[in-house]
C-alpha atoms as a PDB file:
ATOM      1  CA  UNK A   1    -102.740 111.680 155.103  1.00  0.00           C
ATOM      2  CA  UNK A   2    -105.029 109.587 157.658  1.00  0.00           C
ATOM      3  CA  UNK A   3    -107.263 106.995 155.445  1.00  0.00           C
ATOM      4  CA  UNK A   4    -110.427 108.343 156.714  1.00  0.00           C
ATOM      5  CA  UNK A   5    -113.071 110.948 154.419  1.00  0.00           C
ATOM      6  CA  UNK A   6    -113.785 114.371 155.512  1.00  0.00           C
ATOM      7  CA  UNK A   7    -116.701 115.705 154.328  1.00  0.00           C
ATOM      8  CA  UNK A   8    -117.140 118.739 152.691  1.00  0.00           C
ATOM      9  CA  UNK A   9    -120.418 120.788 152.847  1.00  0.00           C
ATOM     10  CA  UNK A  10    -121.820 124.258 152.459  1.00  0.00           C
ATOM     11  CA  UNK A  11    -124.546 126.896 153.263  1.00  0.00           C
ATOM     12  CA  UNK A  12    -126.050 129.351 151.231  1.00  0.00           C
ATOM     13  CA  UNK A  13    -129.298 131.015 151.189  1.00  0.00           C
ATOM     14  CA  UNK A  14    -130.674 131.643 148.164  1.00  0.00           C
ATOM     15  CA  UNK A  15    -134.429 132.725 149.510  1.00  0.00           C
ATOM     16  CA  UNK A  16    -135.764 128.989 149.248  1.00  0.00           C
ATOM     17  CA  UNK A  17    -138.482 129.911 151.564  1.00  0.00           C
ATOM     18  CA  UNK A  18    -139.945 132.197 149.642  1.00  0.00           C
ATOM     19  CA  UNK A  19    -140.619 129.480 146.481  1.00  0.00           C
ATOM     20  CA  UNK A  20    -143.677 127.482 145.981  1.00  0.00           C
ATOM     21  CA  UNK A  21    -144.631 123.946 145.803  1.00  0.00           C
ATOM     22  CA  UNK A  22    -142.118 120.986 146.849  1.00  0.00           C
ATOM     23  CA  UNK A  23    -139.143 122.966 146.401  1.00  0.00           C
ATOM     24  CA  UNK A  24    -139.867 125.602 149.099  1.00  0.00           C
ATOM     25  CA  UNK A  25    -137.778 125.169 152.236  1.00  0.00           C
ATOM     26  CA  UNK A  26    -136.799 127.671 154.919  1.00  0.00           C
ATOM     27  CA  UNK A  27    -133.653 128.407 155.762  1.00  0.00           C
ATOM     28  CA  UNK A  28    -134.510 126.531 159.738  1.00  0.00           C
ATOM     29  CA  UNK A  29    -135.739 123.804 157.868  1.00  0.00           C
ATOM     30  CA  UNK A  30    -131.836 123.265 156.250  1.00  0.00           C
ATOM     31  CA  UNK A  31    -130.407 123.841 159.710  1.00  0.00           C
ATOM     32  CA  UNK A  32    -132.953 121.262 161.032  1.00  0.00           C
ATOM     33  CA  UNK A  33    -131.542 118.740 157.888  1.00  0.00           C
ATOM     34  CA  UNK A  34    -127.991 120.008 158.930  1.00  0.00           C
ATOM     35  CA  UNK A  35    -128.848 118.663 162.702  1.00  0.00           C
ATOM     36  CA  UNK A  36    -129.832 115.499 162.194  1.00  0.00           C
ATOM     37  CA  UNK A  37    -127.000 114.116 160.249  1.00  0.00           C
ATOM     38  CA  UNK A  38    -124.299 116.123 162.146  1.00  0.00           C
ATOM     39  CA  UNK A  39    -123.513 114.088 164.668  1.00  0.00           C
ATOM     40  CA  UNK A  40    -121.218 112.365 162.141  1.00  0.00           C
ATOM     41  CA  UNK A  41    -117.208 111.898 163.270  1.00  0.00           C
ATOM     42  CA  UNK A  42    -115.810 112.562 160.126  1.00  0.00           C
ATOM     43  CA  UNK A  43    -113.589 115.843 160.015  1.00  0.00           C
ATOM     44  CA  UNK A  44    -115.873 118.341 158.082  1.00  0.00           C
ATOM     45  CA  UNK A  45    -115.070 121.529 156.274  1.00  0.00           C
ATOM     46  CA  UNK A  46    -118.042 123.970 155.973  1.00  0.00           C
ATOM     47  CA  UNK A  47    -118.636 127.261 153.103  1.00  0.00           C
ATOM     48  CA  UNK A  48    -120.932 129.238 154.404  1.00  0.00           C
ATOM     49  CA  UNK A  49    -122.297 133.422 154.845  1.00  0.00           C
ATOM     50  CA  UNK A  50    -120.871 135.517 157.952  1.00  0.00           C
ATOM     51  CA  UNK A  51    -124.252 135.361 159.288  1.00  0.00           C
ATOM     52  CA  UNK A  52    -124.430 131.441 159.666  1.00  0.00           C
ATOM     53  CA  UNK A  53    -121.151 130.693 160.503  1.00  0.00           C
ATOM     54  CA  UNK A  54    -121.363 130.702 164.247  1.00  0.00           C
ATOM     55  CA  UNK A  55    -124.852 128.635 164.112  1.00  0.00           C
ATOM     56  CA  UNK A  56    -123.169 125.985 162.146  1.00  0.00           C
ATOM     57  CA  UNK A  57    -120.092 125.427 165.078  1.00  0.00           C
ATOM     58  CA  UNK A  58    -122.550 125.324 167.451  1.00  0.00           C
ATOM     59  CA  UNK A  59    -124.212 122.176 165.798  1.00  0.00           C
ATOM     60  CA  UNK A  60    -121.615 120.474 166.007  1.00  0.00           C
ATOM     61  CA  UNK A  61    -120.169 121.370 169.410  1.00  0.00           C
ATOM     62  CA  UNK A  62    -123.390 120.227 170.291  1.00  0.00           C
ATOM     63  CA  UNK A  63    -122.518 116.562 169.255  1.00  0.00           C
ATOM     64  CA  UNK A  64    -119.137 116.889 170.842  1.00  0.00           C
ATOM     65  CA  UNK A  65    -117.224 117.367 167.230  1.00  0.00           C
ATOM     66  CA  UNK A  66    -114.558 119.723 167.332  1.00  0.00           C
ATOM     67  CA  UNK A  67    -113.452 118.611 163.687  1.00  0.00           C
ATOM     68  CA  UNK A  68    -115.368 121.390 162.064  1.00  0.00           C
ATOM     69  CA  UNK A  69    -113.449 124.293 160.272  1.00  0.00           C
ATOM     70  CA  UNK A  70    -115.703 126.338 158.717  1.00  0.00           C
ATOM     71  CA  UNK A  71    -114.749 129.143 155.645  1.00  0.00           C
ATOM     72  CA  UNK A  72    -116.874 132.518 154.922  1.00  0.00           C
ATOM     73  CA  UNK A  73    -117.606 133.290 151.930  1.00  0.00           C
ATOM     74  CA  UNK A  74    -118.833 137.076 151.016  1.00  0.00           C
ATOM     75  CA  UNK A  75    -120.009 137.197 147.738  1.00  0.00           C
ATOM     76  CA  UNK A  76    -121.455 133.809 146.489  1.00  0.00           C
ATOM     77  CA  UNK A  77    -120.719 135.136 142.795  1.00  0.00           C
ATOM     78  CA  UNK A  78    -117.002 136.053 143.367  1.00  0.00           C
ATOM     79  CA  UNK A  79    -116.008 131.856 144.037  1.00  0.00           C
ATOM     80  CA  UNK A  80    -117.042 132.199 139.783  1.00  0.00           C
ATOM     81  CA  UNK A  81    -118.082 135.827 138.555  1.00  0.00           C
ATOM     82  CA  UNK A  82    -117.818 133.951 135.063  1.00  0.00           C
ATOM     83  CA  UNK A  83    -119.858 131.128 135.362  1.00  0.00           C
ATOM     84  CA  UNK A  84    -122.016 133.213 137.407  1.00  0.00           C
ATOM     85  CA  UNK A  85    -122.814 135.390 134.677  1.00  0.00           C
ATOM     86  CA  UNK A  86    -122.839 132.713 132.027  1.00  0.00           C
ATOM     87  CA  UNK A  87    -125.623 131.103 133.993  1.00  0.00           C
ATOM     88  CA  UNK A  88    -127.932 133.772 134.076  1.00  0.00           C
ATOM     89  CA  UNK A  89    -127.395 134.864 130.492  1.00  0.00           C
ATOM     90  CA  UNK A  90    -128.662 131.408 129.484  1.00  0.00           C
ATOM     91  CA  UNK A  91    -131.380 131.121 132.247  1.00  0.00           C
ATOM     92  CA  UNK A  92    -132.985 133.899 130.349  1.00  0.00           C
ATOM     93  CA  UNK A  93    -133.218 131.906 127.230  1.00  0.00           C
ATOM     94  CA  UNK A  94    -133.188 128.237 127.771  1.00  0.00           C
ATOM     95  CA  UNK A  95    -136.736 127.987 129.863  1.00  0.00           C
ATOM     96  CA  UNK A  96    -138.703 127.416 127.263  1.00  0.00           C
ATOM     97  CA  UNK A  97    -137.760 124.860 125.498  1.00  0.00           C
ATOM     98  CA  UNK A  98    -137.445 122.631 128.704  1.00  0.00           C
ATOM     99  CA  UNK A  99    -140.202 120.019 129.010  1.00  0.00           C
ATOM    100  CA  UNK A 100    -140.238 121.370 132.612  1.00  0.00           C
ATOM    101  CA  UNK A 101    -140.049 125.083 132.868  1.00  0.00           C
ATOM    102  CA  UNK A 102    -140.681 125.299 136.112  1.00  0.00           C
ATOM    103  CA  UNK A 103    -138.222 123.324 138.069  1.00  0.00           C
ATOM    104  CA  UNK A 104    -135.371 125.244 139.564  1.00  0.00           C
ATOM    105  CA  UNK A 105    -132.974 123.894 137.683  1.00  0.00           C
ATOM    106  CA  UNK A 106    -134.206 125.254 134.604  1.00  0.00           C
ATOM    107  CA  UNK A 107    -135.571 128.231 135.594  1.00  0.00           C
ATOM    108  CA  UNK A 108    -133.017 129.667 138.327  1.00  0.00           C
ATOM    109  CA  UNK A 109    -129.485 130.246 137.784  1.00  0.00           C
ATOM    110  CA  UNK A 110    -129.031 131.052 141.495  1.00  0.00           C
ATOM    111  CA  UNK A 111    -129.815 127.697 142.713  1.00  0.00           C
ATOM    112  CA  UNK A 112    -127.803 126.477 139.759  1.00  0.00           C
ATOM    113  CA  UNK A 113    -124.877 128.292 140.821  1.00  0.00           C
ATOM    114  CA  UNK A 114    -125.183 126.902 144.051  1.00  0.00           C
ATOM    115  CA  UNK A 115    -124.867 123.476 142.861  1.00  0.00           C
ATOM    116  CA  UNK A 116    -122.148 124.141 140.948  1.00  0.00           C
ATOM    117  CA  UNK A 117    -120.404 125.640 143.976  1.00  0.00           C
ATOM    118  CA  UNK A 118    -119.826 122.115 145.306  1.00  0.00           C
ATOM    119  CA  UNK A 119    -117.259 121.339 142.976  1.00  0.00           C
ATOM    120  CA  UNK A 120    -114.935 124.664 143.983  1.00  0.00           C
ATOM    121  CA  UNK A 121    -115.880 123.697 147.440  1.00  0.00           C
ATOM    122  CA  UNK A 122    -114.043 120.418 147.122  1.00  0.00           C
ATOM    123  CA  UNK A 123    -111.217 121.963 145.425  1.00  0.00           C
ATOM    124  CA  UNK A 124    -110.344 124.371 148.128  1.00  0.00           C
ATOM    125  CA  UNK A 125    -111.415 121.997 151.028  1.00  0.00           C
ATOM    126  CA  UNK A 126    -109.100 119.322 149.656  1.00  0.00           C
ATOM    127  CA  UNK A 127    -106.009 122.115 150.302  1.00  0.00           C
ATOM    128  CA  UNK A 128    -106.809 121.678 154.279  1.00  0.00           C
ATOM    129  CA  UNK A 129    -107.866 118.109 154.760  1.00  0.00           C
ATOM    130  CA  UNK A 130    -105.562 115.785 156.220  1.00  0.00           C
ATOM    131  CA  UNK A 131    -107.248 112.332 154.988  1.00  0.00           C
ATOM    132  CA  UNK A 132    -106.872 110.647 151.631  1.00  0.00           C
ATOM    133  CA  UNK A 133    -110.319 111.067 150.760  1.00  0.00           C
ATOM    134  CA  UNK A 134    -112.825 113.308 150.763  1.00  0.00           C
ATOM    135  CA  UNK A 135    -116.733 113.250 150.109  1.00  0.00           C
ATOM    136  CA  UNK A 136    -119.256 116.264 149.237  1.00  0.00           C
ATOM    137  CA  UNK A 137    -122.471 116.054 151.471  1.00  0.00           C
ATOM    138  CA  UNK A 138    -125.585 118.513 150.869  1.00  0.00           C
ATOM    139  CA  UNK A 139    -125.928 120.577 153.931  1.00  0.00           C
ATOM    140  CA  UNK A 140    -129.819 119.107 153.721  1.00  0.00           C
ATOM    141  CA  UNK A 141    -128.917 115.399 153.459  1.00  0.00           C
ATOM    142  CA  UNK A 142    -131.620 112.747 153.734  1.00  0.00           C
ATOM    143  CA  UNK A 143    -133.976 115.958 154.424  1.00  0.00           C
ATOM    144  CA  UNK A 144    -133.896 115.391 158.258  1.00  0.00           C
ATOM    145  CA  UNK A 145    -134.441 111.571 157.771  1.00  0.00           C
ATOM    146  CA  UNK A 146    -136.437 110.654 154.585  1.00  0.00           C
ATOM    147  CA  UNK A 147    -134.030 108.031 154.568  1.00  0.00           C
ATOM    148  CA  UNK A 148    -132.232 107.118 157.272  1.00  0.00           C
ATOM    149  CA  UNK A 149    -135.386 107.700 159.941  1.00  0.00           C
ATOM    150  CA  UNK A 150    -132.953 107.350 162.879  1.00  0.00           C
ATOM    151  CA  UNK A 151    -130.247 110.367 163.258  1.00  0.00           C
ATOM    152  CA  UNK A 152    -128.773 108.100 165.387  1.00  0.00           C
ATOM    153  CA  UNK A 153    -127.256 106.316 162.706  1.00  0.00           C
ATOM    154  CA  UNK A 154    -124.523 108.752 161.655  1.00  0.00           C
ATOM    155  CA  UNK A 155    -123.117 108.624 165.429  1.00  0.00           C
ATOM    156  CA  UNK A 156    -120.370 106.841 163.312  1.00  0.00           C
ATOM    157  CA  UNK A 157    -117.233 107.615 160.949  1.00  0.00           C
ATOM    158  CA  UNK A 158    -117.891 106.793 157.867  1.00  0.00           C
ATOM    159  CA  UNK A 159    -115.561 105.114 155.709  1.00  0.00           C
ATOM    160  CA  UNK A 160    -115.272 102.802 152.771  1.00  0.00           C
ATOM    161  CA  UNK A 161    -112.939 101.374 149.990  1.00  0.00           C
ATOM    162  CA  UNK A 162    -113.902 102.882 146.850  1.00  0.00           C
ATOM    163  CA  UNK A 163    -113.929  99.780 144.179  1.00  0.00           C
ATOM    164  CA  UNK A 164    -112.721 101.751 141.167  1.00  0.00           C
ATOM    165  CA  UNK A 165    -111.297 105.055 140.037  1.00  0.00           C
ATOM    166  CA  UNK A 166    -110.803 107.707 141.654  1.00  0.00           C
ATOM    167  CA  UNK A 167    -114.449 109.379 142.244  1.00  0.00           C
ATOM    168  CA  UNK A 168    -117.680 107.743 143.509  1.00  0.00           C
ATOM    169  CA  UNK A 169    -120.653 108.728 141.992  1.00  0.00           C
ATOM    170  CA  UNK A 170    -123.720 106.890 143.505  1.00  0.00           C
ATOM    171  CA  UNK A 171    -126.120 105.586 140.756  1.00  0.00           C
ATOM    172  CA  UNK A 172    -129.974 105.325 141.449  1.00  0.00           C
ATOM    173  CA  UNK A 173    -131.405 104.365 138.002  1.00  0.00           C
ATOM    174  CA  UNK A 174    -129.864 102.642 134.668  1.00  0.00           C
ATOM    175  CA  UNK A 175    -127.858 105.239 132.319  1.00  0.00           C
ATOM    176  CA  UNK A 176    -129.333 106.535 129.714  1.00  0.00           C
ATOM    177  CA  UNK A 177    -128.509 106.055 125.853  1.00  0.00           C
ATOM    178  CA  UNK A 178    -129.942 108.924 124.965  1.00  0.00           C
ATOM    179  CA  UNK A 179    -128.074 112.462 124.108  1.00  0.00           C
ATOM    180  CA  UNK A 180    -127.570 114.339 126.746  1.00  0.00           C
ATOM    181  CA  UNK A 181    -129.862 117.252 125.461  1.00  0.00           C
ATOM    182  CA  UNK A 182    -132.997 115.289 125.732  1.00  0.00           C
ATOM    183  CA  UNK A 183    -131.715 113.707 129.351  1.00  0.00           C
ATOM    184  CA  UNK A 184    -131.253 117.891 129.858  1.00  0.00           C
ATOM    185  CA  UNK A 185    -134.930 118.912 128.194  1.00  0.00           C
ATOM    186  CA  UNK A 186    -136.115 116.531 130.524  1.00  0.00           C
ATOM    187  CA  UNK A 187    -134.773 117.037 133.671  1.00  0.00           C
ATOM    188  CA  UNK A 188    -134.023 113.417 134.315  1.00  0.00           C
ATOM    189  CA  UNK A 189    -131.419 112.391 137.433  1.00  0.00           C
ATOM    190  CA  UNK A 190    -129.625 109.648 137.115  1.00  0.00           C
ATOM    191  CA  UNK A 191    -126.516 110.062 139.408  1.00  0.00           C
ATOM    192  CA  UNK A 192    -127.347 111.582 143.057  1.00  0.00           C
ATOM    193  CA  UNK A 193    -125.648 114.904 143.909  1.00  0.00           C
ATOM    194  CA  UNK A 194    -126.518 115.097 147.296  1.00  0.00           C
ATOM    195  CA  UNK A 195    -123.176 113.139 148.044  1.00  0.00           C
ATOM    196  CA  UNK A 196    -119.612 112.307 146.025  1.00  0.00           C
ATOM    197  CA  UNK A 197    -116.850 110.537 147.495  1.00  0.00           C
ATOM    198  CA  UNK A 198    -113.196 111.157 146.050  1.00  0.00           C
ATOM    199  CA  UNK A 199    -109.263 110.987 146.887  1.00  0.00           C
ATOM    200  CA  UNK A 200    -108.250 114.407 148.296  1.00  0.00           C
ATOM    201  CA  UNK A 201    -105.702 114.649 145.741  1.00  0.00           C
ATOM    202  CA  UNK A 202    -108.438 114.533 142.881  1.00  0.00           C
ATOM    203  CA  UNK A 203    -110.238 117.160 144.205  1.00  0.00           C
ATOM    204  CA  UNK A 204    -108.224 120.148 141.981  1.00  0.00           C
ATOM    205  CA  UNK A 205    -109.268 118.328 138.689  1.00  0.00           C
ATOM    206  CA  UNK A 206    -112.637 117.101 139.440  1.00  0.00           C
ATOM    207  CA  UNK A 207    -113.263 120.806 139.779  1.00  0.00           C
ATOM    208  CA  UNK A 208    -111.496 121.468 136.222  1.00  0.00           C
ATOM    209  CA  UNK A 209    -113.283 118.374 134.966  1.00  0.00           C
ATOM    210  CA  UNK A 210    -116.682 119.476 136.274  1.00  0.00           C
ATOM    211  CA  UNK A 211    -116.447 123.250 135.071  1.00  0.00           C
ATOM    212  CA  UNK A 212    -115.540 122.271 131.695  1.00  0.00           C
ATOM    213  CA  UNK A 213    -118.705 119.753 131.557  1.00  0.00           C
ATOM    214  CA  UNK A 214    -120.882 123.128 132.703  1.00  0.00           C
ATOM    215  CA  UNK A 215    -119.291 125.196 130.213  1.00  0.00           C
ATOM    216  CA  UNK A 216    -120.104 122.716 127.696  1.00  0.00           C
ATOM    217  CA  UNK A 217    -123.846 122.951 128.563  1.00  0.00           C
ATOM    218  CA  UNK A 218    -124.020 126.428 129.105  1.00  0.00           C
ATOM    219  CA  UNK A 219    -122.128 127.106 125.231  1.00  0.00           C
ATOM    220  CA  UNK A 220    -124.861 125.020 123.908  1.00  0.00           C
ATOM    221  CA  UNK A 221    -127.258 127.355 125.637  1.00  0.00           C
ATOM    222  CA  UNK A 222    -128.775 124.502 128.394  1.00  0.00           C
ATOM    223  CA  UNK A 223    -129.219 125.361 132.043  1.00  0.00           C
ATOM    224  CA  UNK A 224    -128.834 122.359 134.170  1.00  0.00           C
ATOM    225  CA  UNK A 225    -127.945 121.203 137.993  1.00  0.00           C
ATOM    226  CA  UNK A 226    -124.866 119.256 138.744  1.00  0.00           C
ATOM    227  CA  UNK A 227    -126.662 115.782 138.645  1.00  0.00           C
ATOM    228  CA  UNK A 228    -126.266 115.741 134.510  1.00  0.00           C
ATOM    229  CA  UNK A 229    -122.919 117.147 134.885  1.00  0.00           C
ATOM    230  CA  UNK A 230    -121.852 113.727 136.850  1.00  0.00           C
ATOM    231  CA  UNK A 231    -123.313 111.985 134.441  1.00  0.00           C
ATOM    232  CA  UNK A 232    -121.136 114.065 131.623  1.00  0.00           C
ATOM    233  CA  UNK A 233    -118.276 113.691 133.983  1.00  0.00           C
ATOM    234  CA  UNK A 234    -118.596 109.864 134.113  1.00  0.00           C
ATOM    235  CA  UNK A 235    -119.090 109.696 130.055  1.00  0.00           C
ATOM    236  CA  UNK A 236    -116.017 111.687 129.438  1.00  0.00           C
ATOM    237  CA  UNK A 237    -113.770 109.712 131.752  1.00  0.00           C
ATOM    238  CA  UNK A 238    -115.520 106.061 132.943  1.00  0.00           C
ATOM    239  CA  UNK A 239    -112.294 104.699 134.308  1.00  0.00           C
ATOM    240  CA  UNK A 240    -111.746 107.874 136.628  1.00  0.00           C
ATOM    241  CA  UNK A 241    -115.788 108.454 137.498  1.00  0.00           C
ATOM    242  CA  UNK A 242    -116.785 104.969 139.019  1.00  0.00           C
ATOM    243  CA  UNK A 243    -120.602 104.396 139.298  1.00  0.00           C
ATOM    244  CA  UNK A 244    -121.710 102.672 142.226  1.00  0.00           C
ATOM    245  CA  UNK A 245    -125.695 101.505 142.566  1.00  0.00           C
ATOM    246  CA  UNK A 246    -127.459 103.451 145.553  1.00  0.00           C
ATOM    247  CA  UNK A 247    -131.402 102.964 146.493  1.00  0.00           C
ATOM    248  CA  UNK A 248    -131.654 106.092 147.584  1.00  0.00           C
ATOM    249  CA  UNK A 249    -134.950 107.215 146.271  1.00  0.00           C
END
């Protein structure tokens, strides 16, 4: 296993262009995210619909990367027909006694799924990577440079050395003390989810780790994104779930 990351991403529409308000984004808008951060050298593995597949090699070959591999997947419910089901069952119910009803993650178990997704994508990308590490990366990162105005930046590899544990979680604000149903009823992010960095060989149990946290929720009848799940993750096992600070809103 080479000491480098690959990165681990994924594609799929979920009719984001037909929502209102801040949230609404067309499925060209993602690819035009995807573009200007794809330059990047890292190997990357991508999930994504039959339809997008060829779209997404093409970006890259583009750049000159022929580390891409990229993985259909049919049915976006079969990677979890349980948790797929469990989600909506509790959409229906938990909406209203969110402080937020209106936000995605409260009100659509489709995006939520999505999010979730991540976590089985890292599992089964971690069975074809040849590095000892490997990082999830929204397919929208930095939202085609809300951050990092330059694209030319990420004409680089990106590596590190992780200072602790096994899985990088980037931090943007100060944890709360609170329980987690009022961090839930609020919507509150404390731990980014647009990017996780972990060794490849943690990938298998970060996805057991990270179901069981949803499952947990979703018992208790919340509906919630993966952000509060990394935080639950982190809570349940701070030697293993290392919190670095990020600026990045």
């Amino acid at each position: 296993m080479r000491d480098e990351i690959t990165l681990v991403t994924a594609f799929f529409p979920i009719g984001r262009g037909e929502w209102t308000g801040e949230a609404q984004r067309s499925d060209d808008k993602y690819f035009k995210y995807f573009h200007h951060w794809a330059r990047i050298h890292n190997d990357l593995v991508v999930y994504t619909t039959p339809k997008n597949a060829e779209r997404i090699k093409q970006i890259r070959l583009s750049f000159g990367r022929t580390n891409t591999q990229v993985y259909i997947v049919n049915e976006l419910k079969d990677i979890d027909k349980t948790m797929y089901s469990l989600m909506h069952d509790v959409g229906e119910r938990y909406r209203k006694y969110s402080l937020f009803p209106d936000k995605p993650e409260v009100n659509n178990p489709i995006y939520d799924f999505v999010m979730y997704a991540k976590f089985w994508c890292l599992a089964q990308a971690s069975t074809v990577a040849t590095t000892s590490k490997i990082a999830w990366i929204d397919f929208g990162f930095d939202h085609g440079g809300e951050y990092y105005k330059n694209d030319q930046w990420f004409d680089r590899a990106w590596n590190y050395t992780r200072p602790c544990g096994k899985v990088s979680l980037f931090q943007i604000r100060e944890l709360p003390s609170d329980p987690i149903f009022d961090c839930v009823q609020r919507t509150e992010t404390y731990i980014q989810g647009n990017c996780i960095e972990l060794d490849t060989d943690y990938a298998q149990q970060f996805y057991v780790d990270s179901r069981n946290q949803y499952e947990h929720l979703l018992r208790c009848g919340l509906l919630d994104d993966d952000q509060i799940v990394l935080l639950m993750c982190h809570y349940e096992k701070p030697d293993i779930y290392c919190c670095l600070p990020s600026r990045w809103f």
